[in-house]
Protein backbone atom coordinates (compact mmCIF):
# COMPACT_ATOMS: atom_id res chain seq x y z
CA UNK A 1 30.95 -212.25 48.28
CA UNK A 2 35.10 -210.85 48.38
CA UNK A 3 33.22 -207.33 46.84
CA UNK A 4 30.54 -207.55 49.58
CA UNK A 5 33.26 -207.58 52.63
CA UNK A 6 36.06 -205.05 51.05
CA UNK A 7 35.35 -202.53 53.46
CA UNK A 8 35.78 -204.71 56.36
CA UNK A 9 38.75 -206.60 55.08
CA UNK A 10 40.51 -202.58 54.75
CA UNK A 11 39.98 -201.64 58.26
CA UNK A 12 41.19 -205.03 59.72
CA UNK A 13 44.51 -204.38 57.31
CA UNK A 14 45.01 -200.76 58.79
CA UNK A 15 44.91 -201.71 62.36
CA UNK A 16 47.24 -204.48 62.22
CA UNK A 17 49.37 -201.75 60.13
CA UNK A 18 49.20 -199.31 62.85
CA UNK A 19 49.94 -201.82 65.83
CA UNK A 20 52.71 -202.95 64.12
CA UNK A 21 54.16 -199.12 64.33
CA UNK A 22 53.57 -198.88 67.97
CA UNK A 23 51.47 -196.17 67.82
CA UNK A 24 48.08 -196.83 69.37
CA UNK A 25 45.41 -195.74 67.45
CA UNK A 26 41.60 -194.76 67.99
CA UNK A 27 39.74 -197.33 67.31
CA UNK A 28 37.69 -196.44 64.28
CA UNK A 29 33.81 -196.32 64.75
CA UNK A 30 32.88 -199.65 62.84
CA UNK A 31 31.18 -199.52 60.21
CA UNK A 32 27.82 -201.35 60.15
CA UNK A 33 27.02 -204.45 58.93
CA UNK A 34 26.31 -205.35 55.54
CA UNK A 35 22.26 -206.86 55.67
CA UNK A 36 22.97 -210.06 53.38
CA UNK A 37 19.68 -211.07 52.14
CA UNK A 38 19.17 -214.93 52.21
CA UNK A 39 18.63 -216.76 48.96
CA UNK A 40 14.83 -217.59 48.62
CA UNK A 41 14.60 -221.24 48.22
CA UNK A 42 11.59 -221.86 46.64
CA UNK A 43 9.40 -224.41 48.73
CA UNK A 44 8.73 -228.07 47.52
CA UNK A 45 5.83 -229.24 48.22
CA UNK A 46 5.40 -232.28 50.22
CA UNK A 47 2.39 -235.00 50.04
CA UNK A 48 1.18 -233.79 53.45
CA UNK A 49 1.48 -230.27 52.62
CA UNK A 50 -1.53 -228.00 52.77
CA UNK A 51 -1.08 -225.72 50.56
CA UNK A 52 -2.78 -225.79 47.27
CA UNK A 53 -0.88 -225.77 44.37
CA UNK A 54 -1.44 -224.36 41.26
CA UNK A 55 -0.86 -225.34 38.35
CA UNK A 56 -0.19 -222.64 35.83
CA UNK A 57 -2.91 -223.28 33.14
CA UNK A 58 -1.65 -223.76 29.61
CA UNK A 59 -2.49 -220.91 27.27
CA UNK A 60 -5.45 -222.26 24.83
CA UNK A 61 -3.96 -222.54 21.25
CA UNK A 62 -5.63 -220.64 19.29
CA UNK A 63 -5.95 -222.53 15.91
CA UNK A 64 -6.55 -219.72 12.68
CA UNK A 65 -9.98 -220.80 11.23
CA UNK A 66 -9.42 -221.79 7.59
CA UNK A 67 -11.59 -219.99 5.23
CA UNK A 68 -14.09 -222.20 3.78
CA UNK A 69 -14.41 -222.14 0.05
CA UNK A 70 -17.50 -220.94 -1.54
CA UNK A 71 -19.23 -223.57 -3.65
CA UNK A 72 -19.55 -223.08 -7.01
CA UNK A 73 -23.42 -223.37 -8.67
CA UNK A 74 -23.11 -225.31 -11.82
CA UNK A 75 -24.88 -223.85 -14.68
CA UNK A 76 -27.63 -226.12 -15.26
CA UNK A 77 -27.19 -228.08 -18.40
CA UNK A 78 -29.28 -226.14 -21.73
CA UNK A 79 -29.92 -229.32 -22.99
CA UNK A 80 -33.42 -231.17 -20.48
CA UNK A 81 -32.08 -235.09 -19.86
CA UNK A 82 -35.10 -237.41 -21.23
CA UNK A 83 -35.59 -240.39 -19.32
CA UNK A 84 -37.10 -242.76 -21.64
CA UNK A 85 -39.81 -245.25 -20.50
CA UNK A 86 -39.68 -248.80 -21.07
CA UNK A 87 -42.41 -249.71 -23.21
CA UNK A 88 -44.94 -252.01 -21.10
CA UNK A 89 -46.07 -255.38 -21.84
CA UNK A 90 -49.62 -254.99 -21.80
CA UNK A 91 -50.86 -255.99 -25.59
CA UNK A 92 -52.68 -252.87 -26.82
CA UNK A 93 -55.98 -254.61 -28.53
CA UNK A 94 -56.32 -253.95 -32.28
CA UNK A 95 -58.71 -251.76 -33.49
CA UNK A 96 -61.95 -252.80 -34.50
CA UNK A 97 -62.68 -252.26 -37.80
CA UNK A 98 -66.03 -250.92 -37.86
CA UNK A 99 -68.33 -253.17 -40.51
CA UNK A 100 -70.27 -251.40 -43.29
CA UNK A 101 -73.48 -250.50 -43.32
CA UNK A 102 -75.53 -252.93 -46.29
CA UNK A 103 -76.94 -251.00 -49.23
CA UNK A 104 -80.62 -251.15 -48.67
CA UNK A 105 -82.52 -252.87 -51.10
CA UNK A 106 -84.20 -251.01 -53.93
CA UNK A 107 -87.56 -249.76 -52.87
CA UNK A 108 -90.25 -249.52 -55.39
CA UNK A 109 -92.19 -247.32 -52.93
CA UNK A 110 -89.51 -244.79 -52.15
CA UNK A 111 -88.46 -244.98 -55.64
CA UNK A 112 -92.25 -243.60 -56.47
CA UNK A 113 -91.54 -240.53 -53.76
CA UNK A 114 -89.08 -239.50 -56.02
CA UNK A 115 -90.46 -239.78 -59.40
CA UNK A 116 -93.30 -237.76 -58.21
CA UNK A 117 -92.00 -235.50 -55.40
CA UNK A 118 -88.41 -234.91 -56.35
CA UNK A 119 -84.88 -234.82 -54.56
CA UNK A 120 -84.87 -233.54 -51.24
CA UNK A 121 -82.72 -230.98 -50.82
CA UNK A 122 -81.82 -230.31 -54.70
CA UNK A 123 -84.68 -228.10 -56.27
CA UNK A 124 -82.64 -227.42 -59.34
CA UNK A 125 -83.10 -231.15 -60.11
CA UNK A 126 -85.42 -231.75 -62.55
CA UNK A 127 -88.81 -233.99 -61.26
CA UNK A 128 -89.27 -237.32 -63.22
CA UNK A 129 -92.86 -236.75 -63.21
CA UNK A 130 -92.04 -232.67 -64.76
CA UNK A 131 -91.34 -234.79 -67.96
CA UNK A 132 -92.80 -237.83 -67.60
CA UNK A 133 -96.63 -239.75 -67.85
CA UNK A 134 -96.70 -242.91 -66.09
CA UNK A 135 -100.47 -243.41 -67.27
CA UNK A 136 -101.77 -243.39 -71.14
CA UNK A 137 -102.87 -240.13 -72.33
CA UNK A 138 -104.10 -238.37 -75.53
CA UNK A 139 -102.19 -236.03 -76.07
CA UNK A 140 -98.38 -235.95 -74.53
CA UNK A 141 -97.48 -232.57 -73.88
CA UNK A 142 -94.55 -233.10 -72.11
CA UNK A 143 -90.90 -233.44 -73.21
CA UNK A 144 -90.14 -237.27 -72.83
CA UNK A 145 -92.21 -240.16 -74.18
CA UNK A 146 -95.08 -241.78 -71.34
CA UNK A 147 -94.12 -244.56 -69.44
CA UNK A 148 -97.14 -246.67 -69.50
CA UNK A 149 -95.80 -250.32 -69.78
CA UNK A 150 -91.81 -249.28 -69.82
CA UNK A 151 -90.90 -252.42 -67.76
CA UNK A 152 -92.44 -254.38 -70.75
CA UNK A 153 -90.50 -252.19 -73.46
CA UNK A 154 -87.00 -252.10 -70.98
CA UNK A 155 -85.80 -255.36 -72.25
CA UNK A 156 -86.45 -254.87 -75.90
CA UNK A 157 -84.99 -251.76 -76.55
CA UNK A 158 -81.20 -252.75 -76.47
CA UNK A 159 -80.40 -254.89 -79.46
CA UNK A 160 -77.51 -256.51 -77.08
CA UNK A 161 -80.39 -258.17 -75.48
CA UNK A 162 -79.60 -256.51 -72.32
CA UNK A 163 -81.80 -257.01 -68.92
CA UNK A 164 -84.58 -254.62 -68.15
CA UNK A 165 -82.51 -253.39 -65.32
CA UNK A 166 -79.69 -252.81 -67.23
CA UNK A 167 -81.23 -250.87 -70.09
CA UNK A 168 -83.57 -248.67 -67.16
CA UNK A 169 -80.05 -247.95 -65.17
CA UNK A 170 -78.36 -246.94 -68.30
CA UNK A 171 -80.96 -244.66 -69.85
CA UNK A 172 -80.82 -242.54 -66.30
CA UNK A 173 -77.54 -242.36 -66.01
CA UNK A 174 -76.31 -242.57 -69.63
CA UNK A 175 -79.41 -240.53 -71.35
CA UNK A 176 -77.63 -240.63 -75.07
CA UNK A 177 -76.86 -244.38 -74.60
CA UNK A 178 -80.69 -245.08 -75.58
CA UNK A 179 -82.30 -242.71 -77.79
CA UNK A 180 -86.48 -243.07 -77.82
CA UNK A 181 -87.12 -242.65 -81.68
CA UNK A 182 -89.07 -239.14 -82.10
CA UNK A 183 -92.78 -239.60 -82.90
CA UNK A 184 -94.22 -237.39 -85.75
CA UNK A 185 -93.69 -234.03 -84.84
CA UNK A 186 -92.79 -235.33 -80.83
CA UNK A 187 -89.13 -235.30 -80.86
CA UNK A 188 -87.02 -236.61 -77.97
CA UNK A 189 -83.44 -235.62 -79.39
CA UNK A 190 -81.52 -233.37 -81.24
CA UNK A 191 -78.73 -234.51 -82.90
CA UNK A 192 -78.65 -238.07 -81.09
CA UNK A 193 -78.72 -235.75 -77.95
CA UNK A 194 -81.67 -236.56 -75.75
CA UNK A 195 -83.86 -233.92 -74.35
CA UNK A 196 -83.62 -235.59 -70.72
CA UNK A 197 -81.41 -233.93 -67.82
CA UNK A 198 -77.61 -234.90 -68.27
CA UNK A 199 -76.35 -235.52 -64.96
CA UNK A 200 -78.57 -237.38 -63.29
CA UNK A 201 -75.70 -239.63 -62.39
CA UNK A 202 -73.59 -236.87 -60.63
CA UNK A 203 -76.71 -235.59 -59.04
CA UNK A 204 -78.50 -238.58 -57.78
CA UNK A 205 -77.31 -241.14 -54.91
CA UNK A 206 -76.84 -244.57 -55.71
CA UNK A 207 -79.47 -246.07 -53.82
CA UNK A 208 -82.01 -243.14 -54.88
CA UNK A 209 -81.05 -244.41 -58.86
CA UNK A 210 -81.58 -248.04 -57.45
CA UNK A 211 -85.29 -247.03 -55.79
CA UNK A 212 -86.16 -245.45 -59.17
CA UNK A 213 -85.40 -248.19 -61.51
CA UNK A 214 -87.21 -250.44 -59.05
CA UNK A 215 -90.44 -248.00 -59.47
CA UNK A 216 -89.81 -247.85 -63.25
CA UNK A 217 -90.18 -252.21 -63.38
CA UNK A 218 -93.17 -252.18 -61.99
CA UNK A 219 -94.74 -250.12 -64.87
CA UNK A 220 -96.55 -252.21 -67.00
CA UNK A 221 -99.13 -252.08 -69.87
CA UNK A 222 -102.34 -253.56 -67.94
């Protein structure tokens, strides 16, 4: 404020200086006055006042977005997991064992089919009947002794006293066990090896051998 009224302050000092001399001065033009602004005194506002206030809005905070971090994919494992599975109560039922078959019984009848007719299915198989008579004849011409009345002969031929089924089994399968004696010039072995097919026993079933020495007992000397 004492810089703002200098000028005035000046002129008031030189008049008083010049009255004092005695010399009457012109007055000096004054000098106009200095415009003091007034100090703005910002207005309160009151609880009847009308006019609006504002309130300054606060500046939004602006949070920094944190990067999210990738996942990682996990290798999946080389080795499968094996979930194992209780084993359940229910009783497995045993298996049935199946029952065998019974032989059949020895059939004279089918055991004549094959003295006569062969063994299906094995032509190389020599027929019974290719060496064989079953009736009485004159002459034999062929290789093995007739066997009109064999079932009568079967039990006497094995000095063991073996049974006719016995000795008729053996001389089929075994044909060196029982060696017919040659008659006159007939022979029926050569060097206590019989003339009569060797494998019979390899080449013949069971139950065809069985038929065959049930055919064989039934021929007897009438």
């Amino acid at each position: 404020m004492i810089v703002k009224h200098a000028p005035t302050a000046l002129c008031t000092l030189l008049l008083a200086t010049l009255a004092a001399c005695g010399t009457p001065a012109t007055p000096a033009a004054p000098f106009p006055p200095t415009l003091v602004l007034p100090t703005r005194v910002p207005i309160q506002p009151t609880a009847d006042s009308r006019v609006a206030v504002t309130t300054p809005r606060a500046a939004p905070t602006v949070v920094a977005a944190v990067p999210t971090r990738t996942p990682t994919r996990a290798r999946p494992s080389p080795t499968p997991t094996i979930t194992l599975i209780p084993p359940t109560s229910t009783p497995v039922p045993p298996t049935e064992t199946p029952t065998p078959s019974p032989t059949p019984q020895p059939d004279p009848a089918r055991g004549a089919i094959l003295f006569a007719n062969g063994f299906p299915g094995r032509p190389n198989v020599p027929t019974c009947a290719s060496c064989h008579y079953v009736e009485p004849v004159e002459v034999n011409d062929l290789v093995g002794p007739v066997m009109y009345g064999l079932a009568d002969r079967a039990a006497r031929r094995d000095p063991n006293e073996v049974s006719a089924v016995s000795y008729l089994r053996n001389s089929i399968t075994q044909p060196n066990k029982y060696l017919v004696p040659n008659e006159g010039d007939k022979v029926y072995a050569v060097g206590g090896v019989s003339l009569m097919h060797q494998t019979y026993a390899q080449d013949l079933t069971p139950e065809e051998i069985n038929d065959l020495v049930a055919y064989m007992l039934t021929l007897r000397a009438r």
